[in-house]
N, C-alpha and C. Protein backbone atom coordinates (compact mmCIF):
# COMPACT_ATOMS: atom_id res chain seq x y z
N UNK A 1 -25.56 58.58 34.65
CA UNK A 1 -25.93 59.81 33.99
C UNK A 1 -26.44 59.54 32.56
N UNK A 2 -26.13 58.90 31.74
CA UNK A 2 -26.61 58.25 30.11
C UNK A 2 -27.80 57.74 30.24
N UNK A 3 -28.15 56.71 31.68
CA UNK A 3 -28.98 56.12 31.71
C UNK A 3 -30.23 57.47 32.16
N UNK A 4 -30.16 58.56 32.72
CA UNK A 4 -30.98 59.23 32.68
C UNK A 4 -31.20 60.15 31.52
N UNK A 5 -30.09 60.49 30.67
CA UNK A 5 -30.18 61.13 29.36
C UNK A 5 -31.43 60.09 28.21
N UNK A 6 -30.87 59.11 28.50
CA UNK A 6 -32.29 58.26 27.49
C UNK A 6 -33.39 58.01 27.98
N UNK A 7 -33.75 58.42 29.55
CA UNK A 7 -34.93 58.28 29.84
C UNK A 7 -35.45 59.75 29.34
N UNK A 8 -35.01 60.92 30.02
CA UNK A 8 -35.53 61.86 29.38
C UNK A 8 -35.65 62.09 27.70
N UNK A 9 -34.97 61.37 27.04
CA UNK A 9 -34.98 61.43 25.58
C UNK A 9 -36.47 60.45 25.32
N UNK A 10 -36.26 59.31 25.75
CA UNK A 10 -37.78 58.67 25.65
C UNK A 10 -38.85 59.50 26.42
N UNK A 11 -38.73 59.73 27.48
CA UNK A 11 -40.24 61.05 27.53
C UNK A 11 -40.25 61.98 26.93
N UNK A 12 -39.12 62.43 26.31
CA UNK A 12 -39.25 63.55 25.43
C UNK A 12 -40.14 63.36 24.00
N UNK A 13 -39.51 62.26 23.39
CA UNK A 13 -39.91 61.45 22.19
C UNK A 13 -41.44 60.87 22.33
N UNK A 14 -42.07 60.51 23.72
CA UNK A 14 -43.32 60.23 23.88
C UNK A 14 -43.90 61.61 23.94
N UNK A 15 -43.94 62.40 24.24
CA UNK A 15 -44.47 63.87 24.26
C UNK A 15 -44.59 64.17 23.29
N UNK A 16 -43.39 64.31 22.40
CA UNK A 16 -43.95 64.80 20.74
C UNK A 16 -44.54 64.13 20.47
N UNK A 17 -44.55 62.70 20.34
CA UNK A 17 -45.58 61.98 19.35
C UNK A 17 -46.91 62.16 20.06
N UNK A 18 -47.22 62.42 21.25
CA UNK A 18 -48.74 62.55 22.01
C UNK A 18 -49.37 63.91 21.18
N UNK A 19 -48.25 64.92 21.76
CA UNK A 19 -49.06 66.10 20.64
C UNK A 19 -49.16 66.25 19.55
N UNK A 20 -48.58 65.75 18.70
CA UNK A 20 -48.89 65.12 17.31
C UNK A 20 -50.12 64.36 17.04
N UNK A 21 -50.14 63.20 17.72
CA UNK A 21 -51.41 62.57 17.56
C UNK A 21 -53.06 63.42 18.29
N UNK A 22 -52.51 63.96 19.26
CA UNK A 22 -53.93 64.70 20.25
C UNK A 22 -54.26 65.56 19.07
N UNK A 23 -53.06 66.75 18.29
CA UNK A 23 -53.57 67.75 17.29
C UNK A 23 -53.68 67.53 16.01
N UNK A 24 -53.41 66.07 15.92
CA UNK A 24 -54.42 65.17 14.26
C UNK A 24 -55.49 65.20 14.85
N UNK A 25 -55.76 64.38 15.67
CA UNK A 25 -56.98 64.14 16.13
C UNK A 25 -57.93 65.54 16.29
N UNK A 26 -57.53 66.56 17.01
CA UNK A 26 -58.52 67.76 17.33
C UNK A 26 -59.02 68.21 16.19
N UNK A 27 -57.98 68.33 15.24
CA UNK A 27 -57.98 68.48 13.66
C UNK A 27 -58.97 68.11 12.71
N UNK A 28 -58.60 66.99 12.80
CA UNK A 28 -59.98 65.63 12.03
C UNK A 28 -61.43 65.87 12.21
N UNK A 29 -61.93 66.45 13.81
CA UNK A 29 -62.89 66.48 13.58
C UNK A 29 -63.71 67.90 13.16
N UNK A 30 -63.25 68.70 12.52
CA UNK A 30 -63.19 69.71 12.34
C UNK A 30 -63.01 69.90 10.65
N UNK A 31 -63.13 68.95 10.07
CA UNK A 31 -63.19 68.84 8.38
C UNK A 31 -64.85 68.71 7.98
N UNK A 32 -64.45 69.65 6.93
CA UNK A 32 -65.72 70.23 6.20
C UNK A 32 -66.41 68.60 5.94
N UNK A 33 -67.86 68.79 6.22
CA UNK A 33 -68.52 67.51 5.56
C UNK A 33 -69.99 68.05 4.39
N UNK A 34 -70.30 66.77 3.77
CA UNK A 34 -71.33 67.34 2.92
C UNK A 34 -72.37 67.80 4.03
N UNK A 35 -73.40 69.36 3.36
CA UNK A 35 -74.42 69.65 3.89
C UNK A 35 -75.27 68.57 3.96
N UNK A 36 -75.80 67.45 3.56
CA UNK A 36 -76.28 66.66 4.21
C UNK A 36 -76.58 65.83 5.40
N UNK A 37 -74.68 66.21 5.81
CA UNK A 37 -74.60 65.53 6.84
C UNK A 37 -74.39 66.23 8.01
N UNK A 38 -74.65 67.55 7.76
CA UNK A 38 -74.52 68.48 8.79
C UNK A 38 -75.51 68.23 10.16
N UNK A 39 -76.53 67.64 10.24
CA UNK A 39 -76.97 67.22 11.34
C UNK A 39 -76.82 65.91 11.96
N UNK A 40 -75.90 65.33 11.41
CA UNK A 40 -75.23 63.88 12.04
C UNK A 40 -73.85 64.16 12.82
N UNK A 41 -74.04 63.53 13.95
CA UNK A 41 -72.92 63.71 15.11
C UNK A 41 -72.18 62.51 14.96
N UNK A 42 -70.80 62.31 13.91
CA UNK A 42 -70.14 61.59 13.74
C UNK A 42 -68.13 61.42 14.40
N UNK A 43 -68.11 60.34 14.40
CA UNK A 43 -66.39 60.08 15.08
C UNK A 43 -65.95 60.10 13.81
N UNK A 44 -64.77 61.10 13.91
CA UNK A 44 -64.05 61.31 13.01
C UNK A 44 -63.32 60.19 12.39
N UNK A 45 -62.70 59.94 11.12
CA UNK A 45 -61.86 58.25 10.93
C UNK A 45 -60.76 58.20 11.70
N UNK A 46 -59.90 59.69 12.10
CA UNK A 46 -58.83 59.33 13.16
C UNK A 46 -59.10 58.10 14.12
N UNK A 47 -60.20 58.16 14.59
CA UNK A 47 -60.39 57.46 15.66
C UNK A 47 -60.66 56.00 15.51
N UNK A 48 -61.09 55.73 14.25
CA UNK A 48 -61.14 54.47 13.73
C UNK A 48 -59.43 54.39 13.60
N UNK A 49 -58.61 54.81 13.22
CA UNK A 49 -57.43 54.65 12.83
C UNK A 49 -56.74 54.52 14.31
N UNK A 50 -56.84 55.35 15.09
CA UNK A 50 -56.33 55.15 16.55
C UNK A 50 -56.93 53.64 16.94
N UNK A 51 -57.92 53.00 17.21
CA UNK A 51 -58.87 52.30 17.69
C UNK A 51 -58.25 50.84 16.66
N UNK A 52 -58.07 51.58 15.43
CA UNK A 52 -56.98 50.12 14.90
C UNK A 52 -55.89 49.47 15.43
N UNK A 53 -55.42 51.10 15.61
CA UNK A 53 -53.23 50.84 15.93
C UNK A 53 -53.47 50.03 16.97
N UNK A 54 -54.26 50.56 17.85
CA UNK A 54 -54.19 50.31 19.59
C UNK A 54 -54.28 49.02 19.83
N UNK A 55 -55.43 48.33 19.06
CA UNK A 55 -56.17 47.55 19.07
C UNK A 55 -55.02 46.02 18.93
N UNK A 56 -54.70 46.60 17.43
CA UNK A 56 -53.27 45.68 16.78
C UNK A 56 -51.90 46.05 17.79
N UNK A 57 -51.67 46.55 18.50
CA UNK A 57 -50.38 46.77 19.15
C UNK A 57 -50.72 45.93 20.33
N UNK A 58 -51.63 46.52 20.95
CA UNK A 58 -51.86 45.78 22.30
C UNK A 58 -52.49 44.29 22.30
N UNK A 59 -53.14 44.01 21.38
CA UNK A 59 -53.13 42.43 20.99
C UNK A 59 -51.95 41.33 20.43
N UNK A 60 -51.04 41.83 19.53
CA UNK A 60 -49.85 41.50 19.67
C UNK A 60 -49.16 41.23 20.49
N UNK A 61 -48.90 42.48 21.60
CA UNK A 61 -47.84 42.31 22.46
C UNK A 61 -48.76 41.23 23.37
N UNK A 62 -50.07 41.00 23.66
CA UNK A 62 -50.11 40.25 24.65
C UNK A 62 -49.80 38.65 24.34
N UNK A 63 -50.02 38.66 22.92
CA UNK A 63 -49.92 37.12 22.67
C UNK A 63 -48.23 37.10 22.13
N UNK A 64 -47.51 38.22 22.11
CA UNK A 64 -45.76 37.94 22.06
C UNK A 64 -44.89 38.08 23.15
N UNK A 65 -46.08 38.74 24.18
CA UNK A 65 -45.32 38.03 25.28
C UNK A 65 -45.94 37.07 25.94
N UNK A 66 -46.83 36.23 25.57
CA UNK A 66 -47.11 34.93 26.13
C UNK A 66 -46.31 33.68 25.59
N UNK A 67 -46.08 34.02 23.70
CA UNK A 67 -45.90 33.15 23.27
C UNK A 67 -43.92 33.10 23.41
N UNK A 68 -43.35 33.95 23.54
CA UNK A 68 -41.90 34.46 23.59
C UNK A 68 -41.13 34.41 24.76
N UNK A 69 -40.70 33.20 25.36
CA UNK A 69 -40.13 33.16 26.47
C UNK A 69 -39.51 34.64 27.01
N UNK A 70 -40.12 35.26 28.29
CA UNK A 70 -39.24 36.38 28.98
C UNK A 70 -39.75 35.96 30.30
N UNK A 71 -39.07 36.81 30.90
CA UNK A 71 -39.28 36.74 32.64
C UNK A 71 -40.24 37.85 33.02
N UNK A 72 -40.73 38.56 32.30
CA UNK A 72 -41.43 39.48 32.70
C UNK A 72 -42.63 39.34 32.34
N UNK A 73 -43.25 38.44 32.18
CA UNK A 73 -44.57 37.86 31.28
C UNK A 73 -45.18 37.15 32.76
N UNK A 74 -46.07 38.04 33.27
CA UNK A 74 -46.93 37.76 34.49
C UNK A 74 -48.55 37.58 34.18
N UNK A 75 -49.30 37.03 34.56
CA UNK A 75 -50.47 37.04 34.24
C UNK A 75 -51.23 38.51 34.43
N UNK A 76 -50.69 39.21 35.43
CA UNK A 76 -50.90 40.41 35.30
C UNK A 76 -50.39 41.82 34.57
N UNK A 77 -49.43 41.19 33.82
CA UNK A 77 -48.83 41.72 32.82
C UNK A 77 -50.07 41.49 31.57
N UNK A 78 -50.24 40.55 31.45
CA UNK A 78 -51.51 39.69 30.42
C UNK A 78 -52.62 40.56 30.30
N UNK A 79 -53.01 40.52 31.86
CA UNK A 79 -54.35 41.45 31.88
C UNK A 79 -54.46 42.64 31.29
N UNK A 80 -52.75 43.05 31.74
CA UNK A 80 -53.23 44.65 31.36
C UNK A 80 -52.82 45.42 29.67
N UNK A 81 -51.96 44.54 29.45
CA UNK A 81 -52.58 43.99 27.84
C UNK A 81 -53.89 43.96 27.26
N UNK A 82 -54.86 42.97 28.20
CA UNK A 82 -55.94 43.02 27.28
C UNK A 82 -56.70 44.17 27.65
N UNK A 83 -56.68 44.51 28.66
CA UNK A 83 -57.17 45.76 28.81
C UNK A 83 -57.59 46.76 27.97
N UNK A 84 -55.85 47.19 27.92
CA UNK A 84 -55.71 48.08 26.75
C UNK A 84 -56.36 47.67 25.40
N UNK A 85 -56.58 46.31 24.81
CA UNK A 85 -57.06 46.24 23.86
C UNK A 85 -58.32 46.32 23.61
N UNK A 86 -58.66 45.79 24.71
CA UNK A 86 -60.35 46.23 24.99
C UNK A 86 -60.84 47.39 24.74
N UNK A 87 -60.18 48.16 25.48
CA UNK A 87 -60.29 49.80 25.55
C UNK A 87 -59.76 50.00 23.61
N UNK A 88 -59.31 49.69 23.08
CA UNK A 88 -59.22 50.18 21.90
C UNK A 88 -60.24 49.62 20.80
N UNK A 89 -60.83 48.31 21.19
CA UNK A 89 -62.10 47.58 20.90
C UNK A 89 -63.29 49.02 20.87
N UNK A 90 -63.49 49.30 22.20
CA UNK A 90 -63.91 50.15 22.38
C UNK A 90 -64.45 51.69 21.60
N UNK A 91 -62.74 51.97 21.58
CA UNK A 91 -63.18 52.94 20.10
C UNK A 91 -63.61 52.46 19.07
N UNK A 92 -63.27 50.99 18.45
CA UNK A 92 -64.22 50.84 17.47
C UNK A 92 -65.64 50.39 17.46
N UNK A 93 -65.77 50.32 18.89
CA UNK A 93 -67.40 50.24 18.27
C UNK A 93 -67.93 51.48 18.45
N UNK A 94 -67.37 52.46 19.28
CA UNK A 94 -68.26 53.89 18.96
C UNK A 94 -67.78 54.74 17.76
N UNK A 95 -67.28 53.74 17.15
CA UNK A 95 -66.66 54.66 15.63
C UNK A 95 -67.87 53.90 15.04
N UNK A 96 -68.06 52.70 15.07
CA UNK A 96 -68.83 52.00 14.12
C UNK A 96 -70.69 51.96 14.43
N UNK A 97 -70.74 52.08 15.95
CA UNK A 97 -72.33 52.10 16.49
C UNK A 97 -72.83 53.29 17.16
N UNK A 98 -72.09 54.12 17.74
CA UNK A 98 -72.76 55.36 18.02
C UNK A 98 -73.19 56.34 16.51
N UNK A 99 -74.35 56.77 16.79
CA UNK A 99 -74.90 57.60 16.15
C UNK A 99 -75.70 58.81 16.71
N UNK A 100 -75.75 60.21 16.36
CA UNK A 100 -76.75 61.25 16.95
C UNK A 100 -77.06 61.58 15.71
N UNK A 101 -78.20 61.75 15.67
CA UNK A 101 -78.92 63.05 14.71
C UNK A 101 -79.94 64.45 15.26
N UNK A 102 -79.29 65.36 15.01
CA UNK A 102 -79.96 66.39 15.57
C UNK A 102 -80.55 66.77 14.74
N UNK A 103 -82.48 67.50 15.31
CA UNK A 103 -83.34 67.89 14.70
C UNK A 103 -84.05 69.37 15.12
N UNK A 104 -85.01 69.70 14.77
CA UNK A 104 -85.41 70.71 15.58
C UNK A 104 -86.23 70.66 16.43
N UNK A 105 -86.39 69.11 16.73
CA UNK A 105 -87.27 68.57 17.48
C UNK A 105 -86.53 68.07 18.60
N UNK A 106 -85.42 67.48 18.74
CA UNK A 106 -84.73 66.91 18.94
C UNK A 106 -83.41 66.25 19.28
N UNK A 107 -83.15 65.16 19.54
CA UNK A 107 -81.60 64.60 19.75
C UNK A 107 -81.87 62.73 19.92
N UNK A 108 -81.72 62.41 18.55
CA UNK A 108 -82.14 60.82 18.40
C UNK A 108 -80.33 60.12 18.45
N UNK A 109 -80.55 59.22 19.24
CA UNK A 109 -78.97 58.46 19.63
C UNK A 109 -79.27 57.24 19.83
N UNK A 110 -78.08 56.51 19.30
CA UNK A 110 -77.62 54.73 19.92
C UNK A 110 -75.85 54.93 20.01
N UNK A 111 -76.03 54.71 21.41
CA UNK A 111 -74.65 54.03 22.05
C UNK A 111 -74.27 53.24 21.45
N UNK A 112 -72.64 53.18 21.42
CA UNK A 112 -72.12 51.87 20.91
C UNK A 112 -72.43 50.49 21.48
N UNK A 113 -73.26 50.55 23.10
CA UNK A 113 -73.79 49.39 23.10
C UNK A 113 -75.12 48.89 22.64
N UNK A 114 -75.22 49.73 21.97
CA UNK A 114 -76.55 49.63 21.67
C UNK A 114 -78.00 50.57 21.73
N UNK A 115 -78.00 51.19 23.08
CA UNK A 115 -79.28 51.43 23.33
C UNK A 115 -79.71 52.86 22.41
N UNK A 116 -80.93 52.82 22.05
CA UNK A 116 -81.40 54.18 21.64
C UNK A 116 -82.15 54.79 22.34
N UNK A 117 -82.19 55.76 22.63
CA UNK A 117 -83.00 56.91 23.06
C UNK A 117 -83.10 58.54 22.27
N UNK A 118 -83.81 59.10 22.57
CA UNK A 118 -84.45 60.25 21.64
C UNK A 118 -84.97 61.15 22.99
N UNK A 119 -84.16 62.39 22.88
CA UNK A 119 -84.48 63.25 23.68
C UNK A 119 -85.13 64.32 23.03
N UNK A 120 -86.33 65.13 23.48
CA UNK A 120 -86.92 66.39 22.58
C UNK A 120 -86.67 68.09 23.35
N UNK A 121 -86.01 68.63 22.84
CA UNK A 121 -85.39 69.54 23.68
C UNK A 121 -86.11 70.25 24.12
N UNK A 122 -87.54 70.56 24.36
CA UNK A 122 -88.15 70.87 25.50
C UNK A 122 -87.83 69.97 26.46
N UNK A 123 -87.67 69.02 26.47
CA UNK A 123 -88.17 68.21 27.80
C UNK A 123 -86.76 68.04 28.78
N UNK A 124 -85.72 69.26 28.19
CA UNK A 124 -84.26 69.06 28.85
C UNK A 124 -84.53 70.30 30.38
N UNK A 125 -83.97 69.74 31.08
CA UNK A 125 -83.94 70.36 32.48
C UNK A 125 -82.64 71.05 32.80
N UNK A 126 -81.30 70.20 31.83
CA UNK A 126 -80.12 70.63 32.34
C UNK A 126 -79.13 70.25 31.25
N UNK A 127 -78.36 71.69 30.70
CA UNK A 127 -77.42 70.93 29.68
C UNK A 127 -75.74 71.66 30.46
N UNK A 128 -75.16 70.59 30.75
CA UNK A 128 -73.50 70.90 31.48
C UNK A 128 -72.89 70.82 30.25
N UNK A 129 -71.69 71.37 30.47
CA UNK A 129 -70.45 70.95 29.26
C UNK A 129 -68.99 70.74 30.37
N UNK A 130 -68.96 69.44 30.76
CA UNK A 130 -67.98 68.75 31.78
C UNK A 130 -66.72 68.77 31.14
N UNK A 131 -66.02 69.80 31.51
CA UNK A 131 -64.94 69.97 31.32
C UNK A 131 -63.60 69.39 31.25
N UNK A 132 -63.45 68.00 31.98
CA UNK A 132 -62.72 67.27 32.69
C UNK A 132 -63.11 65.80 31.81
N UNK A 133 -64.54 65.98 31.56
CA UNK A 133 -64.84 64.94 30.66
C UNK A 133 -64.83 64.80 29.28
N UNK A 134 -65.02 66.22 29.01
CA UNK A 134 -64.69 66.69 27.15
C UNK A 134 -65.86 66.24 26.73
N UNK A 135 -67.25 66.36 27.56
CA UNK A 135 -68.88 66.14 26.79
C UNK A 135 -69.25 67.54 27.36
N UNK A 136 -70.60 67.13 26.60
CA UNK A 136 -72.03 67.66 26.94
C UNK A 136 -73.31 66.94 27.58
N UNK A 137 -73.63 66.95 28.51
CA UNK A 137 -74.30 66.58 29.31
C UNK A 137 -75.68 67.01 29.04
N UNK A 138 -76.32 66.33 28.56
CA UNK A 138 -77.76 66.25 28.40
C UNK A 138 -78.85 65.92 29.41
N UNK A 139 -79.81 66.33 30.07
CA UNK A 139 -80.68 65.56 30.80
C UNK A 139 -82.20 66.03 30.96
N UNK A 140 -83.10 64.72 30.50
CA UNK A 140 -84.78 65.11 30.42
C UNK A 140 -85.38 65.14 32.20
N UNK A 141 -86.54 65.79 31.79
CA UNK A 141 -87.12 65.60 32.91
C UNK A 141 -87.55 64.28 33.49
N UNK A 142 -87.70 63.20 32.72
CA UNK A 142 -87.72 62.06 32.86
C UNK A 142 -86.35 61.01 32.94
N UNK A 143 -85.24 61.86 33.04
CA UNK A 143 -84.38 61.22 33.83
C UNK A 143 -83.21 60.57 32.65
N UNK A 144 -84.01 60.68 31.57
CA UNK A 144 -83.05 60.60 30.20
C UNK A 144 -81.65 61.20 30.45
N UNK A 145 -80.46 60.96 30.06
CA UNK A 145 -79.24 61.54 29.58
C UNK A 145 -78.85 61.37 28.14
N UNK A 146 -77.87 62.29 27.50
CA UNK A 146 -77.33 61.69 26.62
C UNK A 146 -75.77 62.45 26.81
N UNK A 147 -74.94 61.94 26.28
CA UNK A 147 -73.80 62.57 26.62
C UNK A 147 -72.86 62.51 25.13
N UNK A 148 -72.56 63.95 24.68
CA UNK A 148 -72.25 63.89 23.29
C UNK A 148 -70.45 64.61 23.43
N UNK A 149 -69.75 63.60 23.09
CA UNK A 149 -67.87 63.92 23.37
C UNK A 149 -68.19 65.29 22.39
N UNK A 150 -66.74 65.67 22.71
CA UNK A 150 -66.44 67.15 21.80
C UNK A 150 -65.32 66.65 20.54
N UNK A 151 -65.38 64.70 20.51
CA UNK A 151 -64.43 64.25 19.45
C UNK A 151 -65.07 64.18 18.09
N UNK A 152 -66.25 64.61 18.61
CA UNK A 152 -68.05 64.36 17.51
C UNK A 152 -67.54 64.99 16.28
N UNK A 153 -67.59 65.06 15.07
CA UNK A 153 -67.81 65.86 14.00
C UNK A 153 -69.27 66.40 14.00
N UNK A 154 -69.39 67.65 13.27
CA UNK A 154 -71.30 68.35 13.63
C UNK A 154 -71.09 69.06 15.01
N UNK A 155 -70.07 69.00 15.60
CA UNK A 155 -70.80 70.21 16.47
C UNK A 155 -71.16 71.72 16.78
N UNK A 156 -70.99 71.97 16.08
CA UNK A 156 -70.79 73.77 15.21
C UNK A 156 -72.63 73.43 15.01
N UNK A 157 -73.18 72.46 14.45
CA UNK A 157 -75.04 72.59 14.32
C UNK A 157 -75.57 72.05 15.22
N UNK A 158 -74.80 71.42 15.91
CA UNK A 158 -75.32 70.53 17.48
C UNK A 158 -75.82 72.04 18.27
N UNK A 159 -74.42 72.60 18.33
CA UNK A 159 -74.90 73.82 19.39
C UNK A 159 -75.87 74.90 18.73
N UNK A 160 -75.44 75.31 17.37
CA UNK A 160 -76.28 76.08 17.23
C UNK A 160 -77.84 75.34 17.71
N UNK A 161 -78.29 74.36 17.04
CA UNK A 161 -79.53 73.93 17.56
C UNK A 161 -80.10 73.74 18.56
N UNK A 162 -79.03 73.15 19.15
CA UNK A 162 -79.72 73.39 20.89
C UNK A 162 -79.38 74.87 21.55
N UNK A 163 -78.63 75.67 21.54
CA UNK A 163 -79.36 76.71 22.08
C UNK A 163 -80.44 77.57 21.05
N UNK A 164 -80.92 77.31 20.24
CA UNK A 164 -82.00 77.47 19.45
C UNK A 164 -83.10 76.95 20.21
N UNK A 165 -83.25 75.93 19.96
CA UNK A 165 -84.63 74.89 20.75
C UNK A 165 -84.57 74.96 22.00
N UNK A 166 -83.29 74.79 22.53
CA UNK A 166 -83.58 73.93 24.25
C UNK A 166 -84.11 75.49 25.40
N UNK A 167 -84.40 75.08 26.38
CA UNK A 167 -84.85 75.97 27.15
C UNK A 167 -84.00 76.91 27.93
N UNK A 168 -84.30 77.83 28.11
CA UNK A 168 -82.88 78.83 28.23
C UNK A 168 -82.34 78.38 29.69
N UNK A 169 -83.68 78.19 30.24
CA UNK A 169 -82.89 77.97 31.76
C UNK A 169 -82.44 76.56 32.08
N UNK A 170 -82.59 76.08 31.07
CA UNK A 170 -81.87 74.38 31.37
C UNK A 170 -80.14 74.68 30.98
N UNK A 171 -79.68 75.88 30.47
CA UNK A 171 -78.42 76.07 30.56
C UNK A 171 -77.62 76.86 30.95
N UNK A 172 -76.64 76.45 31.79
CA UNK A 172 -76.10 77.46 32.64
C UNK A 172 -75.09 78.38 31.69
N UNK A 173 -74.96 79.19 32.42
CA UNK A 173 -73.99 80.42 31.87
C UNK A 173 -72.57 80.16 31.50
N UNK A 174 -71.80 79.41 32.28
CA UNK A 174 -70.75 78.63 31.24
C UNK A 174 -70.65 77.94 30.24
N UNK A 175 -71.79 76.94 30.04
CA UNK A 175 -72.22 76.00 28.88
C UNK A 175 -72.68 76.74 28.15
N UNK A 176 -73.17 77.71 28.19
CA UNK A 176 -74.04 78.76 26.97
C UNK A 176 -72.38 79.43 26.60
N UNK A 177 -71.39 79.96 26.98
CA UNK A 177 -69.97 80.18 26.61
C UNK A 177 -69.97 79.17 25.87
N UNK A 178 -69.74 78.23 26.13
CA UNK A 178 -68.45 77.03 25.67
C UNK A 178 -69.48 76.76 23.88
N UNK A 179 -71.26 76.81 24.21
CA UNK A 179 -72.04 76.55 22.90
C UNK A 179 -71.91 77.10 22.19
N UNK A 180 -71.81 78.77 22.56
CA UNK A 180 -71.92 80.15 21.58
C UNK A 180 -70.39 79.92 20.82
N UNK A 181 -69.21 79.48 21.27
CA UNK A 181 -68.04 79.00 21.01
C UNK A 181 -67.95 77.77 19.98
N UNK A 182 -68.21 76.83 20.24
CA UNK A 182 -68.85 75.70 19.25
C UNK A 182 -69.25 76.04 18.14
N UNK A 183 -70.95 76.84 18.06
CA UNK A 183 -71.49 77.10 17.14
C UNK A 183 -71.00 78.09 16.13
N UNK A 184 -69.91 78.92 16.54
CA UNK A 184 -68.94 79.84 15.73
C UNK A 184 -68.25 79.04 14.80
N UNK A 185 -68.05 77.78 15.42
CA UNK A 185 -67.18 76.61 14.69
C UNK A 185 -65.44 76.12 15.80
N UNK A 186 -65.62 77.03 17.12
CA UNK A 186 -64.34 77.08 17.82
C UNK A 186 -65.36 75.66 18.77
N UNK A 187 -64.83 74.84 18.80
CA UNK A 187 -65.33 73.53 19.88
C UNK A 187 -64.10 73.36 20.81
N UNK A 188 -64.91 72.75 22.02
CA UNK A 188 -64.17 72.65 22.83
C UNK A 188 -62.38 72.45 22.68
N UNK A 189 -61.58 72.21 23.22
CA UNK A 189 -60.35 71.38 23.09
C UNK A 189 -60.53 69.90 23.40
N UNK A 190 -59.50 69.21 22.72
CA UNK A 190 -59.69 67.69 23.01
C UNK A 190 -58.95 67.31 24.49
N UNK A 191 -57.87 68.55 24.87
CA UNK A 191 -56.59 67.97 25.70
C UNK A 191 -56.98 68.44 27.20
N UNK A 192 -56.68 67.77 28.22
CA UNK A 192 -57.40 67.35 29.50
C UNK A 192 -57.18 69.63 30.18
């Protein structure tokens, strides 16, 4: 019976700290920036700060439990270590290499791996807002995508602009909700 009192106390204790961190995070990106930068689609520093911890926790533990005699130190224990660190690698390079700038022409982007592309919002056929995924779904007639998270800072001028420019029938009637919502300054939620 104790031994189930501290398990529920540790899921309890992981729960608060999740919603704590999910409603910094929703938070963060939602701070006033200079009008200058109002047409740049930026990751908030939370996420550089998450993308640190993660990064440093899960790289640690893989090389303290390689280097620290235990019995529970499997190579597949290893993997999924680096995994996780990868995945927190991850956030930092789309903290550090993704970029959007929205125009009235436009939607100019580079992925954190790199690639750039430039979509012109005539030439959009279809804009979703994937619910399950926490983006916006972009797509040209030429087969272009771009896909912009709702972790973005700027999206309050993202939407206003694209339903400004983009073509009315490239957006469906829920996504025109969720934009008109945005552009008020209410953006999506971050939590699944």
């Amino acid at each position: 019976m104790e031994k189930l009192g501290l398990t529920a106390l540790q899921w309890s204790l992981w729960a608060v700290v999740m919603v704590l961190v999910m409603g910094w995070l929703a938070r963060s990106r939602l701070r006033a920036r200079p009008a200058s930068d109002a047409r740049r689609l930026v990751h908030p520093p939370s996420l550089l700060i998450v993308g640190l911890v993660g990064f440093a926790f899960f790289a640690g533990i893989t090389v303290i439990s390689n280097v620290v005699p235990n019995k529970t130190s499997t190579w597949w224990t290893t993997a999924v270590f680096v995994a996780f660190a990868l995945l927190s690698a991850a956030l930092l390079l789309a903290f550090f290499l993704e970029q959007h700038e929205v125009s009235d022409e436009g939607l100019a982007s580079r992925t954190f791996v790199g690639v750039r592309k430039h979509l012109r919002w005539s030439d959009l056929t279809a804009v979703r807002y994937g619910a399950s995924m926490k983006w916006f779904r972009l797509e040209t007639r030429s087969g272009g995508v771009a896909r912009i998270s709702v972790m973005l800072m700027g999206l309050p001028e993202f939407a206003r602009v694209l339903m400004q420019h983009a073509p009315q029938d490239a957006i469906d009637a829920a996504t025109w909700d969720v934009l008109r919502e945005t552009a008020a300054g209410n953006p999506p939620s971050v939590w699944a």
